[in-house]
C-alpha atoms as a PDB file:
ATOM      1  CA  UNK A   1    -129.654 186.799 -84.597  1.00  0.00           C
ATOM      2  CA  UNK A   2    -131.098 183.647 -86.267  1.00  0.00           C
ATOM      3  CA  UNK A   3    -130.060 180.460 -85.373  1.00  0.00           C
ATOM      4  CA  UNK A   4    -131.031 176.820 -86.432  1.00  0.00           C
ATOM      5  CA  UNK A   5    -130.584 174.698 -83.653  1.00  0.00           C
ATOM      6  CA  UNK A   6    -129.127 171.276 -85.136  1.00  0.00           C
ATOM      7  CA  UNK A   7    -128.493 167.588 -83.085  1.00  0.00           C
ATOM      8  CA  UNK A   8    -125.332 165.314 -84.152  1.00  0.00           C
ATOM      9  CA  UNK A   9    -125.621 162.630 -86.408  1.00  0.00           C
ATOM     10  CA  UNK A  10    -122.226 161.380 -86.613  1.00  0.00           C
ATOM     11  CA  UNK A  11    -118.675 162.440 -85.474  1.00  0.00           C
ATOM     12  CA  UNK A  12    -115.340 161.742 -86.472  1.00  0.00           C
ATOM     13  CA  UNK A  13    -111.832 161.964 -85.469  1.00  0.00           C
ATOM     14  CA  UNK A  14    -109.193 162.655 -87.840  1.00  0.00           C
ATOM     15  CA  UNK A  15    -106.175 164.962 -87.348  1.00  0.00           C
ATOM     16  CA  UNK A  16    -105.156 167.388 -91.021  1.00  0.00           C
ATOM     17  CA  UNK A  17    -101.417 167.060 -91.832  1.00  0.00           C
ATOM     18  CA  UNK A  18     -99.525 167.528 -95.052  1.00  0.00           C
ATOM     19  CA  UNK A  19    -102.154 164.335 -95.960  1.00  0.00           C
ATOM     20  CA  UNK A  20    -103.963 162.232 -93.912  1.00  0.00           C
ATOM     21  CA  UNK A  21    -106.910 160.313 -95.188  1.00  0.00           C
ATOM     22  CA  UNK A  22    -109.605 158.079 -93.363  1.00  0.00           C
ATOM     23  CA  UNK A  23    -112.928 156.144 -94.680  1.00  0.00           C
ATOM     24  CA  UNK A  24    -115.708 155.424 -92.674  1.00  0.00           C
ATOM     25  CA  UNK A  25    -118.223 154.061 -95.469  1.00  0.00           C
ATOM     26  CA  UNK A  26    -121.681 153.128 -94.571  1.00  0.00           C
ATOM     27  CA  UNK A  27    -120.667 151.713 -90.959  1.00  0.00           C
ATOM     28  CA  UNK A  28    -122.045 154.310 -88.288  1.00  0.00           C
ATOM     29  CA  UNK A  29    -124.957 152.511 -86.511  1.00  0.00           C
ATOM     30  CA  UNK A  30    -126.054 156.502 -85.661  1.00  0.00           C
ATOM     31  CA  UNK A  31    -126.029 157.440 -89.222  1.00  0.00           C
ATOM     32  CA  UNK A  32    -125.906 154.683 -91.637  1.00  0.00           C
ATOM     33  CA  UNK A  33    -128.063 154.337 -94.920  1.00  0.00           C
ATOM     34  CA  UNK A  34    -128.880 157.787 -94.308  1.00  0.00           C
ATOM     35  CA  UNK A  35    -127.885 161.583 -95.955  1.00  0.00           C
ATOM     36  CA  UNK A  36    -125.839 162.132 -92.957  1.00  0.00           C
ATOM     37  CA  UNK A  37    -123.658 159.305 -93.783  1.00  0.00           C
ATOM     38  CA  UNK A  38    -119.801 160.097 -93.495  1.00  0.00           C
ATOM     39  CA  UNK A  39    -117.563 158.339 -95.968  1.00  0.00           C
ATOM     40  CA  UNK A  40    -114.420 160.243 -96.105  1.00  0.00           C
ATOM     41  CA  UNK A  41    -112.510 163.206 -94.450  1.00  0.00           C
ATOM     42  CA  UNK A  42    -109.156 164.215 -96.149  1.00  0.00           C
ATOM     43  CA  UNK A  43    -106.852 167.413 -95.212  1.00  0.00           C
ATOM     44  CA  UNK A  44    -103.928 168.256 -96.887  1.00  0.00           C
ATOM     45  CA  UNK A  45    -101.562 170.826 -98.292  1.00  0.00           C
ATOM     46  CA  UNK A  46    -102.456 171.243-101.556  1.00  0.00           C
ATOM     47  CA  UNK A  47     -98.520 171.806-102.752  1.00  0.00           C
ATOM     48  CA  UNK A  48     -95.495 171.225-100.450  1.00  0.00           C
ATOM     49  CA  UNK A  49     -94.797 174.610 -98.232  1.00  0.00           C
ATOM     50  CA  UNK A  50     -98.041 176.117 -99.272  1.00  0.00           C
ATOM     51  CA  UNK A  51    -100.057 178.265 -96.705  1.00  0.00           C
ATOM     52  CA  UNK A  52    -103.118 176.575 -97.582  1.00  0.00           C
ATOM     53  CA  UNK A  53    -105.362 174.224 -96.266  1.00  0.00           C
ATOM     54  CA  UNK A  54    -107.870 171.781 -98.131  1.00  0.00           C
ATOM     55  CA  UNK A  55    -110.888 169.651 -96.513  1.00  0.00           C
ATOM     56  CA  UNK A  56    -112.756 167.677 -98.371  1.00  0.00           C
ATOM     57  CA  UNK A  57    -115.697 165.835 -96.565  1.00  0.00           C
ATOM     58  CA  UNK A  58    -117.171 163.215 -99.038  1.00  0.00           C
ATOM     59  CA  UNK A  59    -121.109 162.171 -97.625  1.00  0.00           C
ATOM     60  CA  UNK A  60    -122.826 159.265 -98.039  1.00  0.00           C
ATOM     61  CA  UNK A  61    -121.760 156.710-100.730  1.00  0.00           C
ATOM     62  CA  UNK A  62    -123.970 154.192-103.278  1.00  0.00           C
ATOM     63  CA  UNK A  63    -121.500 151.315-103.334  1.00  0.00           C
ATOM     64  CA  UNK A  64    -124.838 149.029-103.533  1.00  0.00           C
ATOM     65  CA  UNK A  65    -127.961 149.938-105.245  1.00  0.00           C
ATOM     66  CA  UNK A  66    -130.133 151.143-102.679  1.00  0.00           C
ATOM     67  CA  UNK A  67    -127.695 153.728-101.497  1.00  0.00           C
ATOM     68  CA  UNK A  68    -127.758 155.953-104.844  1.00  0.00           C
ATOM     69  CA  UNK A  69    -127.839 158.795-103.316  1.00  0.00           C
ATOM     70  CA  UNK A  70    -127.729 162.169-105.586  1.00  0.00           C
ATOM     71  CA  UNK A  71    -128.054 165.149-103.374  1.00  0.00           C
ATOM     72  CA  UNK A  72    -127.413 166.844-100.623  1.00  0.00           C
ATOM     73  CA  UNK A  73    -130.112 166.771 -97.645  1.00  0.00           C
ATOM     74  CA  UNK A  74    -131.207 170.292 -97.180  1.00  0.00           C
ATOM     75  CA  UNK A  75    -131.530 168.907 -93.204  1.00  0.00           C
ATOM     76  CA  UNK A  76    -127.905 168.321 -92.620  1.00  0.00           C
ATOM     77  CA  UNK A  77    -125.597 170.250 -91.229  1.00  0.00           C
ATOM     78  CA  UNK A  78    -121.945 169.446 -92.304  1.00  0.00           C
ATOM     79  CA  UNK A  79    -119.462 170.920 -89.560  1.00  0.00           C
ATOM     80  CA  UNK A  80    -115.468 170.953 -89.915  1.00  0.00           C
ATOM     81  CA  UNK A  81    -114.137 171.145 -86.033  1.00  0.00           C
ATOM     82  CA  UNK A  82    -110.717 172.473 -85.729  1.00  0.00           C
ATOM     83  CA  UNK A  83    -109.190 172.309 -82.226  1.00  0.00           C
ATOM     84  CA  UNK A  84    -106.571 175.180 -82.032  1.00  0.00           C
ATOM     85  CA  UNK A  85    -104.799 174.810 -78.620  1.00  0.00           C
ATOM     86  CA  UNK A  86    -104.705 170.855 -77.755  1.00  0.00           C
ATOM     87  CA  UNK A  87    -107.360 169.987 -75.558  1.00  0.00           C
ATOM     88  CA  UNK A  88    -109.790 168.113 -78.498  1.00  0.00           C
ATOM     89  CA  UNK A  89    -112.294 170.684 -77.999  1.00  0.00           C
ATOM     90  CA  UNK A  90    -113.306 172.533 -80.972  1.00  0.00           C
ATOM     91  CA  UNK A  91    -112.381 175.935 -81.004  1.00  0.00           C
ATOM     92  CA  UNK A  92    -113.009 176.615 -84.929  1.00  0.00           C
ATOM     93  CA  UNK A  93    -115.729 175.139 -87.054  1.00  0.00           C
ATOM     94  CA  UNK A  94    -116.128 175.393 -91.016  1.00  0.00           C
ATOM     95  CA  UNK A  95    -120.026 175.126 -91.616  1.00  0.00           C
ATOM     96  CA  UNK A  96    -121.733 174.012 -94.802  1.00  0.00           C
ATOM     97  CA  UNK A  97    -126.234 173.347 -95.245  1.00  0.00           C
ATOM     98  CA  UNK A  98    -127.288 173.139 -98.854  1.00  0.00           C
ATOM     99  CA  UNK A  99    -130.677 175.184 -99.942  1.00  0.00           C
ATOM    100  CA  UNK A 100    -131.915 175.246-103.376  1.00  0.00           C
ATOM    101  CA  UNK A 101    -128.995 174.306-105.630  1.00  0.00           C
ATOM    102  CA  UNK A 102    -126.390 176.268-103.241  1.00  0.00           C
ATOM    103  CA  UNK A 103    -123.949 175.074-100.260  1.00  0.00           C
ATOM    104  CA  UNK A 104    -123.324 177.958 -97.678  1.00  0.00           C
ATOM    105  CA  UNK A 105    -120.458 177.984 -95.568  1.00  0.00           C
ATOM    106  CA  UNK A 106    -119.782 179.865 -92.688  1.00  0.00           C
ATOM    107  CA  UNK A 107    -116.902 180.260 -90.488  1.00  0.00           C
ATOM    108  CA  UNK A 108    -113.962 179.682 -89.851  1.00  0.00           C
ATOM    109  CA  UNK A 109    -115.207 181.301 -86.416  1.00  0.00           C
ATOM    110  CA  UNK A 110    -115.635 180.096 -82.387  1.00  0.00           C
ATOM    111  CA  UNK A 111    -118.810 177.854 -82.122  1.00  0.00           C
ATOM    112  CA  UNK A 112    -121.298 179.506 -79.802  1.00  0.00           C
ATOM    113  CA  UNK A 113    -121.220 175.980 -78.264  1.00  0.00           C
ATOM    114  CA  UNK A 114    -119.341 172.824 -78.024  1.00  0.00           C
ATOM    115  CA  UNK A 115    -119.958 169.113 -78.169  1.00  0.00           C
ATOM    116  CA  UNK A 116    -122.917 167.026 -79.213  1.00  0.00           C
ATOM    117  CA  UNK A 117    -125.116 170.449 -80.195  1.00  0.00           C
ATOM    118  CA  UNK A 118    -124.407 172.895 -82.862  1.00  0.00           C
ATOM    119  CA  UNK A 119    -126.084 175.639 -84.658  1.00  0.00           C
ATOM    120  CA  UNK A 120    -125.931 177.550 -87.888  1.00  0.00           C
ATOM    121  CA  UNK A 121    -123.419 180.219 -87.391  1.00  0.00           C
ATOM    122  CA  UNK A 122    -125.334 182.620 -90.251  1.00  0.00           C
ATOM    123  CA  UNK A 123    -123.793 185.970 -88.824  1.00  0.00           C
ATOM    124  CA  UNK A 124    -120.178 184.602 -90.026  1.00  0.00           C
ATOM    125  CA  UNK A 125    -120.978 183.548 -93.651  1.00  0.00           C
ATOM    126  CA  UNK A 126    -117.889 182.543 -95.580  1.00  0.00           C
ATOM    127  CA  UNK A 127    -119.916 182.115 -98.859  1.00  0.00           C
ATOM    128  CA  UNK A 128    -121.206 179.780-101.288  1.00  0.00           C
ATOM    129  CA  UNK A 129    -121.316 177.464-104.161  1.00  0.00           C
ATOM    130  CA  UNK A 130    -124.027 176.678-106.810  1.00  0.00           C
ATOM    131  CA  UNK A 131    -123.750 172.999-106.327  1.00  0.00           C
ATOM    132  CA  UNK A 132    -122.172 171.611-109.116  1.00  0.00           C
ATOM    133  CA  UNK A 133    -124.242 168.473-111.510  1.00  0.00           C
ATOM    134  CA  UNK A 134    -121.815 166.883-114.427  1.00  0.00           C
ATOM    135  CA  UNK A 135    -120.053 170.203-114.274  1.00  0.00           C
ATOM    136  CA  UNK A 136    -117.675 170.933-111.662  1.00  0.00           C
ATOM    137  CA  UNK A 137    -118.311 174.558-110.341  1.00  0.00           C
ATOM    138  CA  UNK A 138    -116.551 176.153-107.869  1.00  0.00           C
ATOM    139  CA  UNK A 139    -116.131 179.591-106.020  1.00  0.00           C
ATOM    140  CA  UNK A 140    -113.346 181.721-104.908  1.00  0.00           C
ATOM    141  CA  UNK A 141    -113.922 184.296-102.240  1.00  0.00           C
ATOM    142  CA  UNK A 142    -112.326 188.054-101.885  1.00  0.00           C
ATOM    143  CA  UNK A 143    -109.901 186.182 -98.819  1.00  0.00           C
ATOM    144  CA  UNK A 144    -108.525 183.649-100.819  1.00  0.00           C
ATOM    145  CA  UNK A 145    -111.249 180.530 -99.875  1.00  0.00           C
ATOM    146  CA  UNK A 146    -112.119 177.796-102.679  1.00  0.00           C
ATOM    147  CA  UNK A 147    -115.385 176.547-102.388  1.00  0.00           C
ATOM    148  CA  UNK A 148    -116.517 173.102-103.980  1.00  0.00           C
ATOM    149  CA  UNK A 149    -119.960 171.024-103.821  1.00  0.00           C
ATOM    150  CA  UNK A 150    -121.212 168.267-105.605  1.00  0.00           C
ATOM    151  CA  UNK A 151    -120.751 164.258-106.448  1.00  0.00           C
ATOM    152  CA  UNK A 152    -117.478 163.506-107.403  1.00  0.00           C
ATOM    153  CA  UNK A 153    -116.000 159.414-107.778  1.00  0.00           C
ATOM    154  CA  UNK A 154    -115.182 157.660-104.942  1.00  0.00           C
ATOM    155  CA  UNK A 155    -111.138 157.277-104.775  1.00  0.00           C
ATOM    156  CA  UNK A 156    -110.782 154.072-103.273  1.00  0.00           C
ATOM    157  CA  UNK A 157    -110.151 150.797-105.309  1.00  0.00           C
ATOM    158  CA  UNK A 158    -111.884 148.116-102.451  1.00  0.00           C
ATOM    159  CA  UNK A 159    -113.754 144.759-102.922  1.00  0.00           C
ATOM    160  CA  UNK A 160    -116.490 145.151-100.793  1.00  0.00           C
ATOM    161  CA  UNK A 161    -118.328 141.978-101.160  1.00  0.00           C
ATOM    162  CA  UNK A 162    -114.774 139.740-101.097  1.00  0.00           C
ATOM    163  CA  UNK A 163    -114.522 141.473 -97.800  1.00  0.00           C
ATOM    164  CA  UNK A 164    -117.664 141.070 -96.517  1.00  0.00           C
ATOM    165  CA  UNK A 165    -117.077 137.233 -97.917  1.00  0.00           C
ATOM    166  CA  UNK A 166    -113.726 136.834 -96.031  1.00  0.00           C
ATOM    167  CA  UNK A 167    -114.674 138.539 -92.459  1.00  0.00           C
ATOM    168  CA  UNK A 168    -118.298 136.010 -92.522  1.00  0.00           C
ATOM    169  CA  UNK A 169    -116.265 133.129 -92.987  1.00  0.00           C
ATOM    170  CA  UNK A 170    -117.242 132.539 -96.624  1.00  0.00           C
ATOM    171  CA  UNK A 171    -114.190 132.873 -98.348  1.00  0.00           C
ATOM    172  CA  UNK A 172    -112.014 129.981 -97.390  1.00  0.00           C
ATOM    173  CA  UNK A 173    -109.627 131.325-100.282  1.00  0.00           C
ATOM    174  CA  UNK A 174    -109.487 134.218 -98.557  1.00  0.00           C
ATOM    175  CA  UNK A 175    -109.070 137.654-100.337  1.00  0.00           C
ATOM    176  CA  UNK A 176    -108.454 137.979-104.123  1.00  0.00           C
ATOM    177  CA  UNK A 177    -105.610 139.155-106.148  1.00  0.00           C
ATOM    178  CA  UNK A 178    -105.275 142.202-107.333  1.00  0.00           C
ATOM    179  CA  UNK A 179    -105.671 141.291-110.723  1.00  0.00           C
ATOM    180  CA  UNK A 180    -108.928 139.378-109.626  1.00  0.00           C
ATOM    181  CA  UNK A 181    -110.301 141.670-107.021  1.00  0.00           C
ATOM    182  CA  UNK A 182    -113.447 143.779-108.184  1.00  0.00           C
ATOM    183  CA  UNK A 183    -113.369 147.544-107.460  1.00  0.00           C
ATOM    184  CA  UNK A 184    -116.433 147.927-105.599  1.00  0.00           C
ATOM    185  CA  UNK A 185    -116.587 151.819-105.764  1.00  0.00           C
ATOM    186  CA  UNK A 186    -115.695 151.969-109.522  1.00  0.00           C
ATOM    187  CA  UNK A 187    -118.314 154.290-110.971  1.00  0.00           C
ATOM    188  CA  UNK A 188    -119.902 155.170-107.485  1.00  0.00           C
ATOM    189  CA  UNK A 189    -120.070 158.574-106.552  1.00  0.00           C
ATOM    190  CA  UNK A 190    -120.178 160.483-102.866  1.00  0.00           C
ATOM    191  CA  UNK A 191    -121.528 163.771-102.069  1.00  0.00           C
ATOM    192  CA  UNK A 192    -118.308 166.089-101.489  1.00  0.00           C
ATOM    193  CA  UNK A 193    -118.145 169.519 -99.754  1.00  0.00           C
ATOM    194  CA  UNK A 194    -114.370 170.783-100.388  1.00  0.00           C
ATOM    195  CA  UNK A 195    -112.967 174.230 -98.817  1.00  0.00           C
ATOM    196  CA  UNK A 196    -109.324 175.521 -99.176  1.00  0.00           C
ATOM    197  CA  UNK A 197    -108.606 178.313 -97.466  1.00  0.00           C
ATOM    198  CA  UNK A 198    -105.260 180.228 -96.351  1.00  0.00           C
ATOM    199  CA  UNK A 199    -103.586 179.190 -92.600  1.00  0.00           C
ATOM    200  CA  UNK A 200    -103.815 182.383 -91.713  1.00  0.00           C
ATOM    201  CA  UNK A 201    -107.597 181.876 -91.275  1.00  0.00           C
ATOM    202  CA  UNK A 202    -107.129 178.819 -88.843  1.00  0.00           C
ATOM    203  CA  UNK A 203    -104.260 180.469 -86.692  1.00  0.00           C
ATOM    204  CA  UNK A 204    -100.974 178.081 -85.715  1.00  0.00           C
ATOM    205  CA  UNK A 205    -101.360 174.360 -85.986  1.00  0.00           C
ATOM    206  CA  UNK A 206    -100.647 172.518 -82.799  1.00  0.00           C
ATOM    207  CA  UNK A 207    -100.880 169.308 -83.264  1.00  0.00           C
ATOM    208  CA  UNK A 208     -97.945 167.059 -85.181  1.00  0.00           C
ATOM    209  CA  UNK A 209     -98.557 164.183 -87.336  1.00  0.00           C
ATOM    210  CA  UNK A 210     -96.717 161.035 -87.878  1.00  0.00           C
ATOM    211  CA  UNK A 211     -93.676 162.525 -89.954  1.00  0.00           C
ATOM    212  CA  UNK A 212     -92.706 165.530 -87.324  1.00  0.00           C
ATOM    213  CA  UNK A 213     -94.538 168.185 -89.083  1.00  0.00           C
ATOM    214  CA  UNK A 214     -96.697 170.691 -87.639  1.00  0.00           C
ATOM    215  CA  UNK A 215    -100.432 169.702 -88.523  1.00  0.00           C
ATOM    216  CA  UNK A 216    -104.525 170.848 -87.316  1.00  0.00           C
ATOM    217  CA  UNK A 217    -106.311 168.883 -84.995  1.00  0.00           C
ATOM    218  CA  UNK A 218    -109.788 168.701 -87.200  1.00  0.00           C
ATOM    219  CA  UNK A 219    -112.838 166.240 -87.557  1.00  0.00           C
ATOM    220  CA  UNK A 220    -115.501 166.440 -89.118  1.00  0.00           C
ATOM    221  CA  UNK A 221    -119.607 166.361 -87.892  1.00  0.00           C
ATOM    222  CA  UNK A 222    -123.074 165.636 -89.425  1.00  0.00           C
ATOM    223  CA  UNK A 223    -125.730 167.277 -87.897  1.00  0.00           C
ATOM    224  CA  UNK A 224    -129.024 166.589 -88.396  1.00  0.00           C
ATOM    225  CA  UNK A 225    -132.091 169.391 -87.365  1.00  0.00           C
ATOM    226  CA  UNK A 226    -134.480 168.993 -85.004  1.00  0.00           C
END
């Protein structure tokens, strides 16, 4: 069995409910201004009741010049962690590596180890995805899992700078309206890997978000090889 044996780049915590979203742009000391750059993990239903699940793990960002980025990095390991029985150790992971115009995933299956190491679980391939350019491509599998990679627009509407200005003291006006505010992302693309697949693949959810429903304890890992 061939393994690729893969260090951590970057972790974070988010827990999946009917929708839950979290940005972490450009702000890991571990992992900043490089490939393995988190900026977003999102999981949701995508319909009310449905027995899906969709995660969508946007990498990297160029929200200033010399962070237009445009690919994936053939080095990086993207792993979704799903903890199935409470404890906050991941017993699931969704696995995604790009290699020449295609993003495999494997999974959803029991790492062969846990914590700060991880390893490409290619005996428990889930499929793949020509990685999509101006043209969003994306593949559905004989069990029912949507696959999805490629750049699409970053979703959030934030003045970066006026920030920056504000928390550095240099804004004594403090932030802007909204009608005067700049959308610093307008335009900017990340990197996203996207996979929707049936519950039944993940087993029962046990954690609970915010509004009493029943929700997966999931975050997301870069992992970059050795």
């Amino acid at each position: 069995m061939k393994k690729t044996k893969l260090l951590l780049g970057l972790g974070f915590l988010a827990a999946a409910g009917i929708i839950l979203i979290a940005a972490d742009h450009i702000d890991a000391p571990s992992s900043m201004g490089t490939t393995a750059d988190i900026a977003d993990f999102y999981g949701f239903e995508p319909s009310e009741g449905s027995d899906n699940t969709v995660f969508v793990v946007d990498l990297q960002t160029n929200v200033v010049p010399d962070l237009a980025y445009g690919s994936f990095d053939e080095t990086v390991l993207t792993e979704i962690n799903i903890d199935t029985d409470g404890d906050l150790v991941e017993d699931l992971v969704i696995q995604a590596i790009p290699r020449e115009g295609r993003m495999y995933f494997f999974g959803p299956v029991a790492p062969s180890k846990t914590g700060l190491d991880s390893e490409v679980l290619v005996d428990s391939p889930l499929g793949s995805v020509e990685i999509s350019g101006t043209t969003a491509i994306k593949s559905t599998t004989a069990n029912g899992v949507t696959l999805f990679a490629g750049p699409r627009q970053d979703s959030f509407f934030f003045d970066f700078f006026q920030f920056n200005a504000v928390i550095g003291g240099m804004a004594p006006g403090g932030f802007k309206t909204s009608e005067e505010a700049v959308d610093t992302f307008e335009g900017k693309n990340n990197m996203s890997i996207v996979v929707e697949m049936p519950n039944s693949l993940l087993g029962t959810p046990t954690g609970q978000n915010a509004l009493g429903l029943a929700v997966y304890k999931t975050w997301v890992t870069t992992n970059k090889k050795q």
